[in-house]
Every structure is written in C-alpha cells, then in structure tokens.
Protein backbone atom coordinates (compact mmCIF):
# COMPACT_ATOMS: atom_id res chain seq x y z
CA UNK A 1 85.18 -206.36 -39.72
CA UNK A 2 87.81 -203.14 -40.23
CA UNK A 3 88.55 -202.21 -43.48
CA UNK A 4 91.74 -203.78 -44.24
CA UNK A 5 94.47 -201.96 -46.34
CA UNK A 6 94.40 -203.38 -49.61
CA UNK A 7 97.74 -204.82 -51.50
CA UNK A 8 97.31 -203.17 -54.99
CA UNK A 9 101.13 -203.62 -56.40
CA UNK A 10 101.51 -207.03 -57.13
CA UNK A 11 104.04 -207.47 -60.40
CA UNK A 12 104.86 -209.90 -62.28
CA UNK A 13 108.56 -210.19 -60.82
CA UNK A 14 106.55 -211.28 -57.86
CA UNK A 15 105.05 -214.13 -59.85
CA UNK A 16 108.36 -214.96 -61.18
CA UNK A 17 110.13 -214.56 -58.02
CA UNK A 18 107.98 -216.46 -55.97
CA UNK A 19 106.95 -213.89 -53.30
CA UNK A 20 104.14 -213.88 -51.36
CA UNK A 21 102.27 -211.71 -53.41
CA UNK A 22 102.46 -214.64 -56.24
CA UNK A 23 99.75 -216.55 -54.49
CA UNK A 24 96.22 -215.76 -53.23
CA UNK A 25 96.25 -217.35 -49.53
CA UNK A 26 93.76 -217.70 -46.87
CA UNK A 27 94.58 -214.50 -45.26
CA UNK A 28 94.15 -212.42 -48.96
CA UNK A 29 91.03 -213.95 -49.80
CA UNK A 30 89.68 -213.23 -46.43
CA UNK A 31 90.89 -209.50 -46.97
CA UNK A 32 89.72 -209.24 -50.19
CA UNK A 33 86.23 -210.46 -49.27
CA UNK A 34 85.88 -208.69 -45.73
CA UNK A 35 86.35 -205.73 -47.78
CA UNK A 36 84.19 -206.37 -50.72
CA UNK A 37 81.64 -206.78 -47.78
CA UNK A 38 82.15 -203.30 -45.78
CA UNK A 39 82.29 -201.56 -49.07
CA UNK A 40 79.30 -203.19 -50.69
CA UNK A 41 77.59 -202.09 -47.15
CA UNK A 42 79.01 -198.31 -47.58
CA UNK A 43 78.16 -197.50 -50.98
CA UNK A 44 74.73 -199.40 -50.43
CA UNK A 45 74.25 -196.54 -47.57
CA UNK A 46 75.68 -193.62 -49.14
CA UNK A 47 74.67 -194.39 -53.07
CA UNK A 48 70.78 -195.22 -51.16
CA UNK A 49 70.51 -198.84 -53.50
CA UNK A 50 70.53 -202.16 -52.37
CA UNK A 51 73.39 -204.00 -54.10
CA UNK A 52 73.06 -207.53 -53.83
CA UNK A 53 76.07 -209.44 -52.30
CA UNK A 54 76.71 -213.00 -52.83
CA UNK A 55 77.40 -214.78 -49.41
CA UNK A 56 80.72 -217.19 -49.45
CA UNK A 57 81.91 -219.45 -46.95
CA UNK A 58 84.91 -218.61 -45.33
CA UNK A 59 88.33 -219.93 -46.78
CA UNK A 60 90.19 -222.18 -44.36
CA UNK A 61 93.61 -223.33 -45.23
CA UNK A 62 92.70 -226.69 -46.20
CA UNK A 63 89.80 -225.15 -48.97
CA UNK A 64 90.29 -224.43 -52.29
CA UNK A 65 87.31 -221.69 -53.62
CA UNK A 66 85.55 -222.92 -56.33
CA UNK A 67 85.12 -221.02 -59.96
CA UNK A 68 81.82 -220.21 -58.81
CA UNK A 69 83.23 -218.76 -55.01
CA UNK A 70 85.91 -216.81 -57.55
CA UNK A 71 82.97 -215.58 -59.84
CA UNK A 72 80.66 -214.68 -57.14
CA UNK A 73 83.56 -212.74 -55.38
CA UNK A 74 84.76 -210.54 -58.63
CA UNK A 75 80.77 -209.97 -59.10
CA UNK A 76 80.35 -208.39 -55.70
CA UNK A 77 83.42 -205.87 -56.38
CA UNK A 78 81.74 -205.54 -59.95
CA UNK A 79 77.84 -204.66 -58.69
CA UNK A 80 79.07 -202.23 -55.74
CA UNK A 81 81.18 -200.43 -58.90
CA UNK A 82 78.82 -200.35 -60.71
CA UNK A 83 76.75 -198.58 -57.96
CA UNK A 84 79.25 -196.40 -56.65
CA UNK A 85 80.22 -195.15 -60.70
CA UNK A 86 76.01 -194.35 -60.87
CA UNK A 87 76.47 -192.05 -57.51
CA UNK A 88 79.30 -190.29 -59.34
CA UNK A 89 82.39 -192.11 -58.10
CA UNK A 90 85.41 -191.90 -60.61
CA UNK A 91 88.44 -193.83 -61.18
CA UNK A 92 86.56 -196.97 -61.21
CA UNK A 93 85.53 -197.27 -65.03
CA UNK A 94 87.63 -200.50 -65.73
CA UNK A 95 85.12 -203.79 -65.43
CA UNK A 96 85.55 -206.08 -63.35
CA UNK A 97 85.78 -209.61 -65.16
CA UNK A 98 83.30 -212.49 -63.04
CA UNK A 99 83.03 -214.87 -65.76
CA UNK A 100 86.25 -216.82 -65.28
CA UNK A 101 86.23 -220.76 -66.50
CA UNK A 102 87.53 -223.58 -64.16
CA UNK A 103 89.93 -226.63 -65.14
CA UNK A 104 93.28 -226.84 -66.65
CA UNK A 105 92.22 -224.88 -69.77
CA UNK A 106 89.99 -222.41 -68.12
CA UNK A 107 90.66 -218.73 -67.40
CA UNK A 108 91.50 -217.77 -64.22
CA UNK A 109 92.17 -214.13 -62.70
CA UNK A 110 95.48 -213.36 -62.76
CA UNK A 111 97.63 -210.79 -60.40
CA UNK A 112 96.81 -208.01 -62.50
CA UNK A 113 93.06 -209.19 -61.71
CA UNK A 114 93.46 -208.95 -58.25
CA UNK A 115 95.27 -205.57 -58.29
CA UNK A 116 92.30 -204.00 -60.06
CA UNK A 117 89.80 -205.94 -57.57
CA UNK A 118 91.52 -204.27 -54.32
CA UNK A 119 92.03 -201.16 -56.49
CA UNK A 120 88.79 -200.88 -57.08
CA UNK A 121 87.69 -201.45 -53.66
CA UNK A 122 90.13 -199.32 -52.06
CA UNK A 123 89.06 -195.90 -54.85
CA UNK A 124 85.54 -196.80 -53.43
CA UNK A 125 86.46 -196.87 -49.81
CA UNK A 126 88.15 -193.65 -50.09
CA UNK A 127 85.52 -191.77 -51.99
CA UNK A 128 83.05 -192.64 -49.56
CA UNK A 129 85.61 -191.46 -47.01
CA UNK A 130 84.83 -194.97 -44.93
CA UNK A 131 88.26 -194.11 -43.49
CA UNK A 132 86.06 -191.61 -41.38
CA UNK A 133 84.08 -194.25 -39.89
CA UNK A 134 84.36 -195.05 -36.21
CA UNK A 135 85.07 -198.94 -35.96
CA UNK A 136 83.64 -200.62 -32.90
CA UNK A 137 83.36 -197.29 -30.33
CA UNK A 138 82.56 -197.32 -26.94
CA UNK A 139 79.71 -194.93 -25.79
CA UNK A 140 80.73 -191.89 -23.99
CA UNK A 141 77.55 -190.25 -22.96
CA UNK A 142 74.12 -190.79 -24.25
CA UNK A 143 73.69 -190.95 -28.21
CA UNK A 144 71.15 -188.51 -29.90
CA UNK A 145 70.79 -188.88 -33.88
CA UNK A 146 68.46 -185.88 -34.97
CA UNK A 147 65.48 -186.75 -37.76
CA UNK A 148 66.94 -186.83 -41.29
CA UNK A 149 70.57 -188.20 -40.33
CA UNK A 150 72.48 -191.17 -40.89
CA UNK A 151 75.40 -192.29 -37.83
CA UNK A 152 77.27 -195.14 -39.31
CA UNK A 153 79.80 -196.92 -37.34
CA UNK A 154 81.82 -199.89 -38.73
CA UNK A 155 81.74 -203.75 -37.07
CA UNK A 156 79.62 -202.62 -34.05
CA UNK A 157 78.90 -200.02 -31.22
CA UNK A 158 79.37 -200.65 -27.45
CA UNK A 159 76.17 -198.48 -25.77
CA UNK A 160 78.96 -199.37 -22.42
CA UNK A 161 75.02 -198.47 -20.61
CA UNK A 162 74.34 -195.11 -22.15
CA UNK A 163 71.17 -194.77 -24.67
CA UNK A 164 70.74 -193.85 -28.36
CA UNK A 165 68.04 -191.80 -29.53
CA UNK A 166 66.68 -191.88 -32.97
CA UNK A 167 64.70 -189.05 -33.50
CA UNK A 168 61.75 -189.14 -36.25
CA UNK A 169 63.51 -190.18 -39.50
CA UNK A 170 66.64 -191.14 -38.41
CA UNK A 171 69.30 -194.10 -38.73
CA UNK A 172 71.98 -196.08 -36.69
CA UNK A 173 73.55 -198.20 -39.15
CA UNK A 174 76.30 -200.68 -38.27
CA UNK A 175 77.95 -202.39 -41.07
C-alpha cells in the first residue's frame, strides 16, 4: 500500500461541530494503519533494526477495534519512533501514549491523539524521504543492483519480463 497523506489538523471545533474529522472511520483507521505499516517497514530498512509490528485485522464498517487493536496500533507508531529518534530523526520527541483503558470510564485517545499519531508518522516518512520511493513500477529494461546497495520500491515491482540482478551484497526490498 501507498503512503497515504496523513490528516494532522483535526480541532476541537471539529469535535464540536460534528465534522468528519470528529470521528475515526473505517477509511482513517485503515490510513492510519497502512501507514504505520510502510513506515515501520522504512525506518526498519534505513535505521538497519527490526521493529516489531503488531498485526491487526482489518476494520470493516460493521467492527468496532478493541482497546487492545487501539493499544497495539499507538504501540507500532510508538516502537518505529522510537527507532527512527535512535537513527537521529527529530521532531518526533513527544511519546506516543499505548496504554489507553476500555469501558465507559476508561481513557481513550482523543483527536489531539490522533493528530500526533499521523504527525508522527508523516515527520518519519519525510525524513526518510519515502516520498522518493517508486510505488508499484513497471520494468523498463533489465534491473542491475551493484554489491553494497539497497533498491527499495513501495507495494511491489512489475519485472513486465526483464531481469534483476543482485550483485554480491546487495538488496531488492519491497515494502
């Protein structure tokens, strides 16, 4: 999946006005997620440390996600900042809160939450330039990636019948 451009300026007159950046839908949490995902891939790559990421099921529009799906979603944004601030990334330092309690009296992320989760993910994206990234190209001529180099292309790679050649040490990566 293609980096999606995050929504970062939620406000509280949404919340009050009832827009639809008030509530977290199926199409936000999918967003939110899909880019969690290709960033926790990138700065796994570029930082060279395997962050775990916590698999969810897909939202549908008839699912609610759990405290734990909520938990295990800020966590994933949390560990890959957490990476990306040890590789030298900045204007990430604020944590990212995965302890949130379910039921009527729990604590639940709020829009301000959600800003700083796509925030987050989108100061990550950038610094690793993923922008950069071809998503899903289409082979013009054979491939040749020399020994010592990394070729990363985003969702997948069509080889349309050419070949790729990965010389001694180095790497196609598709994330």
């Amino acid at each position: 999946m293609a980096y999606v451009t995050a929504v970062t300026d939620r406000t509280a007159l949404d919340i009050t006005n009832r827009t639809s950046k008030a509530f977290m839908n199926v199409a936000d949490w999918a967003r939110v997620y899909g880019n969690a995902e290709l960033v926790n891939s990138l700065t796994s790559i570029m930082a060279d440390v395997l962050i775990t990421f916590g698999q969810l099921t897909a939202p549908t529009i008839t699912s609610i996600p759990s405290v734990t799906d909520v938990n295990t979603l800020a966590g994933n944004i949390e560990a890959t900042r957490l990476a990306a601030v040890a590789d030298g990334a900045t204007g990430i330092s604020t944590e990212i809160k995965d302890n949130y309690i379910g039921g009527a009296q729990g604590d639940s992320p709020k829009y301000t939450d959600i800003n700083l989760w796509e925030s987050t993910l989108d100061a990550i994206w950038i610094y690793y330039d993923g922008a950069s990234l071809p998503v899903c190209p289409t082979l013009t001529g054979d491939l040749t990636v020399p020994t010592g180099t990394n070729v990363i292309y985003v969702d997948c790679l069509d080889f349309a019948n050419f070949n790729v050649d990965l010389q001694g040490t180095a790497n196609l990566i598709i994330i």
